[in-house]
PDB file of N, CA and C in Angstrom:
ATOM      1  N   UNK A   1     287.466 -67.667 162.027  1.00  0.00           N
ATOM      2  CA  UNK A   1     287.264 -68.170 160.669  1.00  0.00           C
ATOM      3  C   UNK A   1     286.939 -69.657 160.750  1.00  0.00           C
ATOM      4  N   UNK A   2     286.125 -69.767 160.068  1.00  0.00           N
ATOM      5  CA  UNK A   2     285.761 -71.497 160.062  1.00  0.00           C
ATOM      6  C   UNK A   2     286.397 -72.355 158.821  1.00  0.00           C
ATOM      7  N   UNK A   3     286.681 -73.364 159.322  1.00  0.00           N
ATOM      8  CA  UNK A   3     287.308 -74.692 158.270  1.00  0.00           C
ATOM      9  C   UNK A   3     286.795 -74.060 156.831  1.00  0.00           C
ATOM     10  N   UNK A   4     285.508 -74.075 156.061  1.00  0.00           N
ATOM     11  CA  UNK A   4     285.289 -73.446 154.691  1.00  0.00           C
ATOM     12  C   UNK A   4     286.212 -72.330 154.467  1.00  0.00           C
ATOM     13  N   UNK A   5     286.265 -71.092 155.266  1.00  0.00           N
ATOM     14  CA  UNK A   5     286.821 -70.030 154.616  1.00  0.00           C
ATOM     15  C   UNK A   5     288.050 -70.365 155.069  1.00  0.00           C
ATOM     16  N   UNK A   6     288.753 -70.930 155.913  1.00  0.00           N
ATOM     17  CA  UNK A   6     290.083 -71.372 155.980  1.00  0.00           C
ATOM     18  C   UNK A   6     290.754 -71.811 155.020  1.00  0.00           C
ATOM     19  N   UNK A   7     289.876 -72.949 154.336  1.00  0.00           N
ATOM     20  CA  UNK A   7     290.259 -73.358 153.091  1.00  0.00           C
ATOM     21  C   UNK A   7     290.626 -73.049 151.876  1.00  0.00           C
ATOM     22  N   UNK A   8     288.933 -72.343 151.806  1.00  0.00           N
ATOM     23  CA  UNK A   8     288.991 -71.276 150.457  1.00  0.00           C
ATOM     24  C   UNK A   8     290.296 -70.240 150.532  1.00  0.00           C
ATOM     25  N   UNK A   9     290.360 -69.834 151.322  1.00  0.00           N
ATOM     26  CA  UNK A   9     291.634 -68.818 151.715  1.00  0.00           C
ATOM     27  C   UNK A   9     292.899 -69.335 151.388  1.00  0.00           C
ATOM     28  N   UNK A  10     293.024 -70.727 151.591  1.00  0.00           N
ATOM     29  CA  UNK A  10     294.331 -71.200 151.123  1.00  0.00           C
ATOM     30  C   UNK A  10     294.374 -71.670 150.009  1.00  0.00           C
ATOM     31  N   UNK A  11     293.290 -72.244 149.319  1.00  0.00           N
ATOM     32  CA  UNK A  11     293.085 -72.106 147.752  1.00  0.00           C
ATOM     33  C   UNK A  11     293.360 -71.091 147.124  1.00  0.00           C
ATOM     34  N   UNK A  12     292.694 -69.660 147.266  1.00  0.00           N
ATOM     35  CA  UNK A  12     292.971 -68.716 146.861  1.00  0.00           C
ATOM     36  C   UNK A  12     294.333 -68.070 146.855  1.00  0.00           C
ATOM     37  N   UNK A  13     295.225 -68.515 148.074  1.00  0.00           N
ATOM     38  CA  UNK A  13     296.339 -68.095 148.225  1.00  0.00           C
ATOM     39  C   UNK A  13     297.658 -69.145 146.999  1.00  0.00           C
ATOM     40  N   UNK A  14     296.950 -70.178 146.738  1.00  0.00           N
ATOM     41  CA  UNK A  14     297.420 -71.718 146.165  1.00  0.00           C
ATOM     42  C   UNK A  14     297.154 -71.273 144.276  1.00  0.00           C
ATOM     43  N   UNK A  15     296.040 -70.730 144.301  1.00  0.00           N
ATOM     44  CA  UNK A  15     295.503 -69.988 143.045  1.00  0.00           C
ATOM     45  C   UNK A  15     296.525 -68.598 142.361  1.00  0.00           C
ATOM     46  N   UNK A  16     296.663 -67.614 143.612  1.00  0.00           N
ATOM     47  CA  UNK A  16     297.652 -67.109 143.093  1.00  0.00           C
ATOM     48  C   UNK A  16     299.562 -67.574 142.871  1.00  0.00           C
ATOM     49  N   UNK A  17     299.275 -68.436 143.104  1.00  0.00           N
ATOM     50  CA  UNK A  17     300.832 -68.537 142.767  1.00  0.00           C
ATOM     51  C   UNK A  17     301.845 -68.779 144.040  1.00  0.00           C
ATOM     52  N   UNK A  18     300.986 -68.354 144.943  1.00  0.00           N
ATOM     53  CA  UNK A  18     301.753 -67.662 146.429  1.00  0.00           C
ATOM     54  C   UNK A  18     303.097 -68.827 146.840  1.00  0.00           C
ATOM     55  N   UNK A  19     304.031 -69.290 146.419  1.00  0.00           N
ATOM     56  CA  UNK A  19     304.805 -70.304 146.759  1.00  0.00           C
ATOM     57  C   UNK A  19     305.189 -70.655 148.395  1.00  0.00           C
ATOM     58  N   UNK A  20     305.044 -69.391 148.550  1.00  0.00           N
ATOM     59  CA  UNK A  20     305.792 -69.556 149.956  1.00  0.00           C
ATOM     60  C   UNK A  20     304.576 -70.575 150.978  1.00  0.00           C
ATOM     61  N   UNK A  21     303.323 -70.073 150.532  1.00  0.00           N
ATOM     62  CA  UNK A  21     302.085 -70.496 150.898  1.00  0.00           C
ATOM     63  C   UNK A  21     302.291 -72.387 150.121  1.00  0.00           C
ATOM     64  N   UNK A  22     302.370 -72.691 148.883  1.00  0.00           N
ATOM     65  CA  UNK A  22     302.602 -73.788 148.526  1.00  0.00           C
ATOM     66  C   UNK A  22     303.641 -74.488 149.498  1.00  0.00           C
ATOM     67  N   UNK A  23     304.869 -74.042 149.991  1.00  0.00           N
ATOM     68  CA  UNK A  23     305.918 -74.391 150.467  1.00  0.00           C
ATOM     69  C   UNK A  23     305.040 -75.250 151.923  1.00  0.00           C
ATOM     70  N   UNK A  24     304.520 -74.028 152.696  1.00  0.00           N
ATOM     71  CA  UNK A  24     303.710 -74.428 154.054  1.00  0.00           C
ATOM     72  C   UNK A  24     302.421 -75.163 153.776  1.00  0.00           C
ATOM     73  N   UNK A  25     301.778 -74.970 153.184  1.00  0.00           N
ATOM     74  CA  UNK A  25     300.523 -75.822 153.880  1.00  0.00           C
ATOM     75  C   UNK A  25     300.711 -77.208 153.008  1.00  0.00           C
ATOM     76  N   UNK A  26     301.186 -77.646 152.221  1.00  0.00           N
ATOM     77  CA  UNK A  26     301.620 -78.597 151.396  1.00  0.00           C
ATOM     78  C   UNK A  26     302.411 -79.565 151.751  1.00  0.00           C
ATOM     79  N   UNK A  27     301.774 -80.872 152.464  1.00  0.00           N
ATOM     80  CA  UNK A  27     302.712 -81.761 152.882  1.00  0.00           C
ATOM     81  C   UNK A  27     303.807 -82.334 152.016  1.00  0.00           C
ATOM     82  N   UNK A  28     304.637 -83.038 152.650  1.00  0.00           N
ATOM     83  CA  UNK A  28     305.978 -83.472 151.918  1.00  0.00           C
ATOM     84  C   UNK A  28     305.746 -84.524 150.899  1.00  0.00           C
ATOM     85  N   UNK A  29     304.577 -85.085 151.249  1.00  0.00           N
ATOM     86  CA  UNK A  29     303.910 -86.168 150.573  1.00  0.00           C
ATOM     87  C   UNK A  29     303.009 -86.123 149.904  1.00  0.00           C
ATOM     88  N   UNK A  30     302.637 -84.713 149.579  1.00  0.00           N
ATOM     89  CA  UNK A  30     301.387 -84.024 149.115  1.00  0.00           C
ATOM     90  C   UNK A  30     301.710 -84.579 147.281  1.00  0.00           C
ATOM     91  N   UNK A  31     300.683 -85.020 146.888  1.00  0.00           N
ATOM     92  CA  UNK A  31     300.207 -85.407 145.029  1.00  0.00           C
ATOM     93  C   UNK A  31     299.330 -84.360 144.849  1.00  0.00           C
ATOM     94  N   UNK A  32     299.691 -84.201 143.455  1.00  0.00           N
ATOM     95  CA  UNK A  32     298.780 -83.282 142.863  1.00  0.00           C
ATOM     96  C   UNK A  32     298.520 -84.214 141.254  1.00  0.00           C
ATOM     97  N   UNK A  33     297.601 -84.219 141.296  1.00  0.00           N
ATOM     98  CA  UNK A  33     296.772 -85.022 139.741  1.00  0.00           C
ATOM     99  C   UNK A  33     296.180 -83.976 138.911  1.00  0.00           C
ATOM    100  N   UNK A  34     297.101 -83.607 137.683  1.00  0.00           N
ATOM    101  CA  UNK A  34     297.178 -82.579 137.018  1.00  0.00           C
ATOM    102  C   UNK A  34     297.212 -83.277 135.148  1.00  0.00           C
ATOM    103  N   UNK A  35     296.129 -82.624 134.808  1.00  0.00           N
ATOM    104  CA  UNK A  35     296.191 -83.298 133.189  1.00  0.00           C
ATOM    105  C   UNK A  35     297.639 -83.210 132.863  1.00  0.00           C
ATOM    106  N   UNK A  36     297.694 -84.260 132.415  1.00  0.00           N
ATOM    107  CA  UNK A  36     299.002 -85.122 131.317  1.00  0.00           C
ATOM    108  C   UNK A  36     300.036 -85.383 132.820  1.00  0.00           C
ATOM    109  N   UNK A  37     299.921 -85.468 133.685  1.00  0.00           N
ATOM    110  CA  UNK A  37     300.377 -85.926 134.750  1.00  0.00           C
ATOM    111  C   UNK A  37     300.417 -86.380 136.877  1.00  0.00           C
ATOM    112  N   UNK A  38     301.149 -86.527 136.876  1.00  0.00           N
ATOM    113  CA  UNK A  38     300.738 -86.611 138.529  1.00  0.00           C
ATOM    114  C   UNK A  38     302.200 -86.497 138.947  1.00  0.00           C
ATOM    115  N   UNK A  39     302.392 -85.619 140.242  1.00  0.00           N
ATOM    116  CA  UNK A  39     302.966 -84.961 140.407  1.00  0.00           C
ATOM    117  C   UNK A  39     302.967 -84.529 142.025  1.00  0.00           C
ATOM    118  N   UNK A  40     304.258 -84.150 142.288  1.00  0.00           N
ATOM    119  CA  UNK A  40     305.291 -84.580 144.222  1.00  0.00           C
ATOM    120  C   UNK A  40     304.998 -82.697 144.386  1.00  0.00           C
ATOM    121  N   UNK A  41     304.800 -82.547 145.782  1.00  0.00           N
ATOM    122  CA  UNK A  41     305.033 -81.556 146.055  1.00  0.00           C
ATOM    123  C   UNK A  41     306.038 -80.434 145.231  1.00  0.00           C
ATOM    124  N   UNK A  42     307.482 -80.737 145.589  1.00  0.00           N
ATOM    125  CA  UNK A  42     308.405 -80.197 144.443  1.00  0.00           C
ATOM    126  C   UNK A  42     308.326 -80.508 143.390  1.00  0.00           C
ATOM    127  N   UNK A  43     307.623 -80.915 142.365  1.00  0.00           N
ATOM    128  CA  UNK A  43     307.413 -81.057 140.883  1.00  0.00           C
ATOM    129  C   UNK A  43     306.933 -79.670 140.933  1.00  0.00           C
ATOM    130  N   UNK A  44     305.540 -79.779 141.568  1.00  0.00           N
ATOM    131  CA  UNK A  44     304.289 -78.987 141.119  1.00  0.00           C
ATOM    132  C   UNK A  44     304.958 -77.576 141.583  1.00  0.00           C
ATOM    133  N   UNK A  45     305.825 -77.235 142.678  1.00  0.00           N
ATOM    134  CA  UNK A  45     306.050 -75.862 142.855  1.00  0.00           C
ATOM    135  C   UNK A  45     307.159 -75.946 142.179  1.00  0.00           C
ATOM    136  N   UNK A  46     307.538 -76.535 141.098  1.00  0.00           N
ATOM    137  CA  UNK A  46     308.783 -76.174 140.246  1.00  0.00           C
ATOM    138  C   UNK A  46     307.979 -76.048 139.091  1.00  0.00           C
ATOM    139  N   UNK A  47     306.908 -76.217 138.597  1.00  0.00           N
ATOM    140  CA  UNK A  47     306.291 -75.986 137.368  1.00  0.00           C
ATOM    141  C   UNK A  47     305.536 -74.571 137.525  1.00  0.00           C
ATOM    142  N   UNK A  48     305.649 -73.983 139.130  1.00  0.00           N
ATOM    143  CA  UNK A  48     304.870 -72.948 139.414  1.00  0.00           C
ATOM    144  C   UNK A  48     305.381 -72.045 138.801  1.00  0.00           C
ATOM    145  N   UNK A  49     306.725 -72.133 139.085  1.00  0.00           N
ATOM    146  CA  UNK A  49     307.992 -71.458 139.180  1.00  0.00           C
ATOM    147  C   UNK A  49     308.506 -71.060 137.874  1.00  0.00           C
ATOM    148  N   UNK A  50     308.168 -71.863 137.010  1.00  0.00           N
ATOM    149  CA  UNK A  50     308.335 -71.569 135.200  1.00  0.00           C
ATOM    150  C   UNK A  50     307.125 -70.888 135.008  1.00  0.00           C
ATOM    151  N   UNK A  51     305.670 -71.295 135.443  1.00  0.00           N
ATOM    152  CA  UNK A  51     304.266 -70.345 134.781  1.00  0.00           C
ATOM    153  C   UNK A  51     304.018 -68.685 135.230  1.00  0.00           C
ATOM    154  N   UNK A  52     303.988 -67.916 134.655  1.00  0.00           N
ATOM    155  CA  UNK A  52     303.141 -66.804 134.833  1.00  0.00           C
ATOM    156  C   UNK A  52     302.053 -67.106 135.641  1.00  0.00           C
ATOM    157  N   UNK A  53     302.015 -66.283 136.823  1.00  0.00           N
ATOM    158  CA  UNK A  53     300.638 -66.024 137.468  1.00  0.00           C
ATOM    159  C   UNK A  53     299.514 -65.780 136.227  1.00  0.00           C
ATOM    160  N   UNK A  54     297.905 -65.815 137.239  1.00  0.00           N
ATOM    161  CA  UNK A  54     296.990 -65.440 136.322  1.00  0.00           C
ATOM    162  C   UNK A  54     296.996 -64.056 136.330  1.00  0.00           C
ATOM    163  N   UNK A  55     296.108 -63.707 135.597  1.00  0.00           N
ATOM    164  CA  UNK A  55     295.934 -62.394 135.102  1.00  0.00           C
ATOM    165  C   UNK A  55     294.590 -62.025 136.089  1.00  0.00           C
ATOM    166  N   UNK A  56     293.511 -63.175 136.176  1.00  0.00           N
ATOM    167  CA  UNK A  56     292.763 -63.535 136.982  1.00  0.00           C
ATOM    168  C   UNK A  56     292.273 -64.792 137.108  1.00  0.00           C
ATOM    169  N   UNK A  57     291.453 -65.152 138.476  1.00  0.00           N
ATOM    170  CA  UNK A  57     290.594 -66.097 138.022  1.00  0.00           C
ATOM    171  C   UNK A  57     289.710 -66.172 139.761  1.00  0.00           C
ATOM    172  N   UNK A  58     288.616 -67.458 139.097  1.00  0.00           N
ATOM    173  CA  UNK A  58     287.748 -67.056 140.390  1.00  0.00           C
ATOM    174  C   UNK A  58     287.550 -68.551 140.757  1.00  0.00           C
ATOM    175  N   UNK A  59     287.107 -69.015 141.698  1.00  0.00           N
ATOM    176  CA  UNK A  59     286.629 -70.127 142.520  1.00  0.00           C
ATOM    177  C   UNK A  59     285.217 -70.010 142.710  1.00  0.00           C
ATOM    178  N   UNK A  60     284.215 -70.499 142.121  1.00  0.00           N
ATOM    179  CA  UNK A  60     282.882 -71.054 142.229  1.00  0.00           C
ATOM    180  C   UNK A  60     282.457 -72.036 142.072  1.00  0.00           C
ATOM    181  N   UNK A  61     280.940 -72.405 142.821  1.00  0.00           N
ATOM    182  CA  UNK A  61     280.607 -73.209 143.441  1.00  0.00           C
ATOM    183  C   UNK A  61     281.223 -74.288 144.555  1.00  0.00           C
ATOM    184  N   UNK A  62     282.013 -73.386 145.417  1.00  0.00           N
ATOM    185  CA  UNK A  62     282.513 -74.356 146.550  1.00  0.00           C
ATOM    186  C   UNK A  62     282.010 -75.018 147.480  1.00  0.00           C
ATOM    187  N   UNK A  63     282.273 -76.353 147.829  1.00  0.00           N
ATOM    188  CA  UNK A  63     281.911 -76.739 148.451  1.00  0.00           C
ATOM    189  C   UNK A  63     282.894 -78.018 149.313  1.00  0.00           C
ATOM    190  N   UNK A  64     282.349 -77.950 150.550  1.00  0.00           N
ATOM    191  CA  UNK A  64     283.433 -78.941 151.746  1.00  0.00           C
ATOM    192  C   UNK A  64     282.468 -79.410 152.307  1.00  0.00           C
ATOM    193  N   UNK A  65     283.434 -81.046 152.223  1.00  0.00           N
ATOM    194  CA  UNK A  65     283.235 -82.214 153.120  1.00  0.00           C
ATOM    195  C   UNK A  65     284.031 -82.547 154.086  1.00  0.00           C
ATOM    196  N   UNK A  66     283.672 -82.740 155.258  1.00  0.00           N
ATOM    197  CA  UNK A  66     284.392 -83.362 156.033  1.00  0.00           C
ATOM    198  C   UNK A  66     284.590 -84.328 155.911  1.00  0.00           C
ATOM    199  N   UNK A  67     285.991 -85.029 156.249  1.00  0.00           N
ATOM    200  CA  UNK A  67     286.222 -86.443 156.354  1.00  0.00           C
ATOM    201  C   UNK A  67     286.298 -87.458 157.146  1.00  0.00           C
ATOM    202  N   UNK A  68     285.575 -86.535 158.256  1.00  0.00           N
ATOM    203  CA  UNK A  68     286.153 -87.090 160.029  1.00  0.00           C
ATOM    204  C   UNK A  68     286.582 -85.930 160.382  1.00  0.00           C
ATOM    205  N   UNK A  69     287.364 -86.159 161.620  1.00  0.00           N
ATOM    206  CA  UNK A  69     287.850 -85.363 162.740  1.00  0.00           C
ATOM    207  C   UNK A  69     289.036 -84.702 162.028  1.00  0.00           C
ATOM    208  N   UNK A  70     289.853 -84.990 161.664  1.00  0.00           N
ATOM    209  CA  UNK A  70     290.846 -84.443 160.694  1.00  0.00           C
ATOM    210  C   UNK A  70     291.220 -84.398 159.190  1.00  0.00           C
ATOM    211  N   UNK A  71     290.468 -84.370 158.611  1.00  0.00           N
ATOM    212  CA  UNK A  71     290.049 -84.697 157.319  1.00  0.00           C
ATOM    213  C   UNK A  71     289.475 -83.570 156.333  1.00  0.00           C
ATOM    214  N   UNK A  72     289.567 -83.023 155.446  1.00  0.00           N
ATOM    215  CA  UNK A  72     288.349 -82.463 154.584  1.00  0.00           C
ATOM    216  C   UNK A  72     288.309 -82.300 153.260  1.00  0.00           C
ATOM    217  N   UNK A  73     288.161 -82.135 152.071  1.00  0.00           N
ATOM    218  CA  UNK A  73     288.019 -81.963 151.284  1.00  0.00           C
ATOM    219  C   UNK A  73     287.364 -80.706 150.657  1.00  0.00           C
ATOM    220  N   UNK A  74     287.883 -79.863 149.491  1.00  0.00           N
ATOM    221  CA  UNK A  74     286.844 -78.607 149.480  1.00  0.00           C
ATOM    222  C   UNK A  74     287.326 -78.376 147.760  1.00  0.00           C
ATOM    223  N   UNK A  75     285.883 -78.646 147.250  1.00  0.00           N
ATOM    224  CA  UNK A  75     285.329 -78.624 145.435  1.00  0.00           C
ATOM    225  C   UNK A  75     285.123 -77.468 145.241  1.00  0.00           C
ATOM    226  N   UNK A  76     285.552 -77.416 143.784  1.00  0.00           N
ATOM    227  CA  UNK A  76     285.287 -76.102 143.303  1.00  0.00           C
ATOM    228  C   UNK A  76     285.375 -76.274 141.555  1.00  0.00           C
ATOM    229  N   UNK A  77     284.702 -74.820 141.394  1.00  0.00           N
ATOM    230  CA  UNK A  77     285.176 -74.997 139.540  1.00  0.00           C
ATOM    231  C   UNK A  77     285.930 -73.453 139.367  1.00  0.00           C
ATOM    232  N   UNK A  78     286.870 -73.750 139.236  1.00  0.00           N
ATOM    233  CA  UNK A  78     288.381 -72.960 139.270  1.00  0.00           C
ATOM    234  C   UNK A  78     288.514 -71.970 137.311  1.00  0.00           C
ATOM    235  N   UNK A  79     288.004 -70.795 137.492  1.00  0.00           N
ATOM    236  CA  UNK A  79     288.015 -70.379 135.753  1.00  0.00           C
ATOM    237  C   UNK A  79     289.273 -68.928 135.969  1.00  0.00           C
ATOM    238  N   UNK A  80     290.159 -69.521 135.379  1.00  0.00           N
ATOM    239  CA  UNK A  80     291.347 -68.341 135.600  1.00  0.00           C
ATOM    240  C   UNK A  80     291.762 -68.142 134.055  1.00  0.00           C
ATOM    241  N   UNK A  81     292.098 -66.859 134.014  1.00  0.00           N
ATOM    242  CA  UNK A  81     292.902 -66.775 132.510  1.00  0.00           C
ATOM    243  C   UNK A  81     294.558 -65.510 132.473  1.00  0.00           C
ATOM    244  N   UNK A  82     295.261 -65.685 131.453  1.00  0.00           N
ATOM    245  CA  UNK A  82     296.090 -65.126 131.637  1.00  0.00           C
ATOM    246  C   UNK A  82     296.473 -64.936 129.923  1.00  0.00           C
ATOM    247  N   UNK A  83     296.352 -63.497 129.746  1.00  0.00           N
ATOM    248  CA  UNK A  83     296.218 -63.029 129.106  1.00  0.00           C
ATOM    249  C   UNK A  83     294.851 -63.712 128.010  1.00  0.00           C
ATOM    250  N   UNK A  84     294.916 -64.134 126.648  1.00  0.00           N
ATOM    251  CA  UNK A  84     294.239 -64.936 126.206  1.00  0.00           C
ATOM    252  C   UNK A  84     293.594 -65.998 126.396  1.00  0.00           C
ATOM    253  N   UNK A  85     294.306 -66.967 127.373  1.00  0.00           N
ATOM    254  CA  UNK A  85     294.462 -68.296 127.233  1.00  0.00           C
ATOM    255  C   UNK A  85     293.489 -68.246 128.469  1.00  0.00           C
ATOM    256  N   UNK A  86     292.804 -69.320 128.575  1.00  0.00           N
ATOM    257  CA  UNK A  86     291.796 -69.491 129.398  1.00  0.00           C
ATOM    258  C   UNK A  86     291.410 -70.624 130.018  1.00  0.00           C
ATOM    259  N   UNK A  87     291.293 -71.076 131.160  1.00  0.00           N
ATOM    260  CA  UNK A  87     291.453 -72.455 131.836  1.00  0.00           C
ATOM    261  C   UNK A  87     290.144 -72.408 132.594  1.00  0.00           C
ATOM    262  N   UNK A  88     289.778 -73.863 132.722  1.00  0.00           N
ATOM    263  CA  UNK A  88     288.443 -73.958 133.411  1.00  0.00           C
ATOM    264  C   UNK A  88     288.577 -75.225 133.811  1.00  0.00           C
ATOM    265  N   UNK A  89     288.640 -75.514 135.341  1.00  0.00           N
ATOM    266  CA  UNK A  89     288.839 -76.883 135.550  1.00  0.00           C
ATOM    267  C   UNK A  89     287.984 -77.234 136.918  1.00  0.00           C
ATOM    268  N   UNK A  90     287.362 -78.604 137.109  1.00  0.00           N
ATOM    269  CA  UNK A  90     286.728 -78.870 138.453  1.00  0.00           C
ATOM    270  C   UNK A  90     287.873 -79.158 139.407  1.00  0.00           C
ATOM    271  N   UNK A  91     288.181 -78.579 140.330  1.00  0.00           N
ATOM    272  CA  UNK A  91     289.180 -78.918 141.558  1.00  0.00           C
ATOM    273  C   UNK A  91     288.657 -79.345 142.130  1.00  0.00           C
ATOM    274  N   UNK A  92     289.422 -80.392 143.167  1.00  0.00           N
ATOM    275  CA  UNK A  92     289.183 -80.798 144.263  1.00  0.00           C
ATOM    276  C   UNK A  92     290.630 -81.069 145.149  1.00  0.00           C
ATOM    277  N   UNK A  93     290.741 -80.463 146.760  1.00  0.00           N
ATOM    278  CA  UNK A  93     291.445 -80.486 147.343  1.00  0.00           C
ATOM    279  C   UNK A  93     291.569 -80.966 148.846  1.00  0.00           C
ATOM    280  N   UNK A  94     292.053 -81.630 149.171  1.00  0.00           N
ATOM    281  CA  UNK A  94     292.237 -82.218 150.100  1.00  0.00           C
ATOM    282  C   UNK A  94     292.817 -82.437 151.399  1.00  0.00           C
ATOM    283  N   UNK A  95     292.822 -81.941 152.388  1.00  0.00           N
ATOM    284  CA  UNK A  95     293.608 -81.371 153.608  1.00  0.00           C
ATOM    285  C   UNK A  95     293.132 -82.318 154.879  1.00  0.00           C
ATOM    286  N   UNK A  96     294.224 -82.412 155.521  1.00  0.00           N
ATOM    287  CA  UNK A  96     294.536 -83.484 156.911  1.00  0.00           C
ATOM    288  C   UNK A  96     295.066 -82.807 157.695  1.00  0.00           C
ATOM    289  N   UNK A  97     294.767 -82.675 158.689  1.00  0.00           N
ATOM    290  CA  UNK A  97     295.230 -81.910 160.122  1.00  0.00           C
ATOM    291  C   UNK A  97     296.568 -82.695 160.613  1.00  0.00           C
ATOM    292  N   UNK A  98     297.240 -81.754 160.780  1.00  0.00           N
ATOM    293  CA  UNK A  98     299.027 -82.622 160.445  1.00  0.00           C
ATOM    294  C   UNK A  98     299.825 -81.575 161.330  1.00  0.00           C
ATOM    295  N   UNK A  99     300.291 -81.404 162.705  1.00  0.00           N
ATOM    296  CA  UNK A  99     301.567 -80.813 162.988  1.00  0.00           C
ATOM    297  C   UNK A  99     300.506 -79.698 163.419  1.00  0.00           C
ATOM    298  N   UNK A 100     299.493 -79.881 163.576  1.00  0.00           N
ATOM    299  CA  UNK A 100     298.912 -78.837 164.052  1.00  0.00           C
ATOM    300  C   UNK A 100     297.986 -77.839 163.331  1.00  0.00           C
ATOM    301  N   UNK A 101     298.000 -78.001 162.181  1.00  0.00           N
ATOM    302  CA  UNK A 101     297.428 -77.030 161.342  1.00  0.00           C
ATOM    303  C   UNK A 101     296.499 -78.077 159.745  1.00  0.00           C
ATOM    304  N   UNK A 102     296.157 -77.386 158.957  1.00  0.00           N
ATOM    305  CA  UNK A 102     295.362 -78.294 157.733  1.00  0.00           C
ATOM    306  C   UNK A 102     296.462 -78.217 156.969  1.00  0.00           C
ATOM    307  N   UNK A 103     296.966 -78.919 156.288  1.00  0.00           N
ATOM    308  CA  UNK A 103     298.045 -78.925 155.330  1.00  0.00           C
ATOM    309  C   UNK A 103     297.176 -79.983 154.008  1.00  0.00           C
ATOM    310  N   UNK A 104     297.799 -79.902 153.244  1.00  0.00           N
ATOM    311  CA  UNK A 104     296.771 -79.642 151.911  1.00  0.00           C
ATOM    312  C   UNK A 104     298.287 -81.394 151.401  1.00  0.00           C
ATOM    313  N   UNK A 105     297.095 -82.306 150.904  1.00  0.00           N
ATOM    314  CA  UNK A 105     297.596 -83.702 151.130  1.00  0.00           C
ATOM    315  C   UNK A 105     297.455 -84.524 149.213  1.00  0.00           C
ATOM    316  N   UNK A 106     296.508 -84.135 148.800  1.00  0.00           N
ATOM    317  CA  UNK A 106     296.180 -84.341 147.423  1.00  0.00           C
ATOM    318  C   UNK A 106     294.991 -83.103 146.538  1.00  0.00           C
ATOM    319  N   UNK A 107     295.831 -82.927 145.589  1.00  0.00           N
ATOM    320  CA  UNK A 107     295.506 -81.949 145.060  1.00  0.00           C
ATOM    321  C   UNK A 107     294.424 -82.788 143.158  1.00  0.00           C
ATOM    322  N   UNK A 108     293.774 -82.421 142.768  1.00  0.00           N
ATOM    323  CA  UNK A 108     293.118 -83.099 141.310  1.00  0.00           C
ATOM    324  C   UNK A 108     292.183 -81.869 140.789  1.00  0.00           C
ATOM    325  N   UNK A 109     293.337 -81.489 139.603  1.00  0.00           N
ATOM    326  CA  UNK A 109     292.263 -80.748 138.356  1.00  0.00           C
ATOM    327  C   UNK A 109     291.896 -81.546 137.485  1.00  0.00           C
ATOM    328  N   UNK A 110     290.576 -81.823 137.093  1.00  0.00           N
ATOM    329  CA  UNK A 110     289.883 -82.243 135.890  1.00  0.00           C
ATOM    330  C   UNK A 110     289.488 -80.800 134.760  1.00  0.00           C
ATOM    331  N   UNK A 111     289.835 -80.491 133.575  1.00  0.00           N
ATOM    332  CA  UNK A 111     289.774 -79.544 132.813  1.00  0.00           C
ATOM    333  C   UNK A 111     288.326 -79.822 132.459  1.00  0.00           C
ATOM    334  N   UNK A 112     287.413 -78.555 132.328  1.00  0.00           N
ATOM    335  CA  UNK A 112     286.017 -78.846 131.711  1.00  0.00           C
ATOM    336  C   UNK A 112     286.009 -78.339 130.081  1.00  0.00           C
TER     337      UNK A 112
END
């Protein structure tokens, strides 16, 4: 598997809810920049933890940059809904090769 679908894969896993997955690839120091706030690793998987999963949602137009040798970044426009309610936001995520593996370092939804 290459760095893109590595990624996407852990987005997708980050998308559903998967905590245990939030727990691991999510450094200790990991921010997440989330409308009406910004927010610590344990914030954001304690707000997980109160929301309902989606019902669905999809990841299009992705795309990754490298940042260097350990570095990357990988964009997307993130449209999930659950039940009624319907979210559409540009992501962007951010991962550093850390301890051996990509662990996911700053997280930023912009709502469209």
């Amino acid at each position: 598997m290459g760095l893109m679908e590595e990624l996407r894969a852990s987005e997708e896993l980050l998308s559903l809810g998967d905590l245990d997955h939030y727990r691991a690839v999510c450094r200790e120091d990991a921010v997440f920049v989330m409308p009406g706030m910004v927010a610590t690793k344990d914030e954001a998987i304690a707000g997980l933890e109160q929301a309902p999963p989606w019902d669905e949602f999809s990841l299009a137009d992705v795309r990754m940059r490298e940042l260097g040798v350990d570095a990357a970044a990988i964009v997307y426009r993130f449209r999930g809904r659950r039940g009624t309610q319907r979210y559409t936001a540009d992501m962007i995520s951010t991962y550093a090769w850390s301890d051996g593996r990509w662990r996911l370092v700053l997280h930023q939804q912009t709502p469209v």
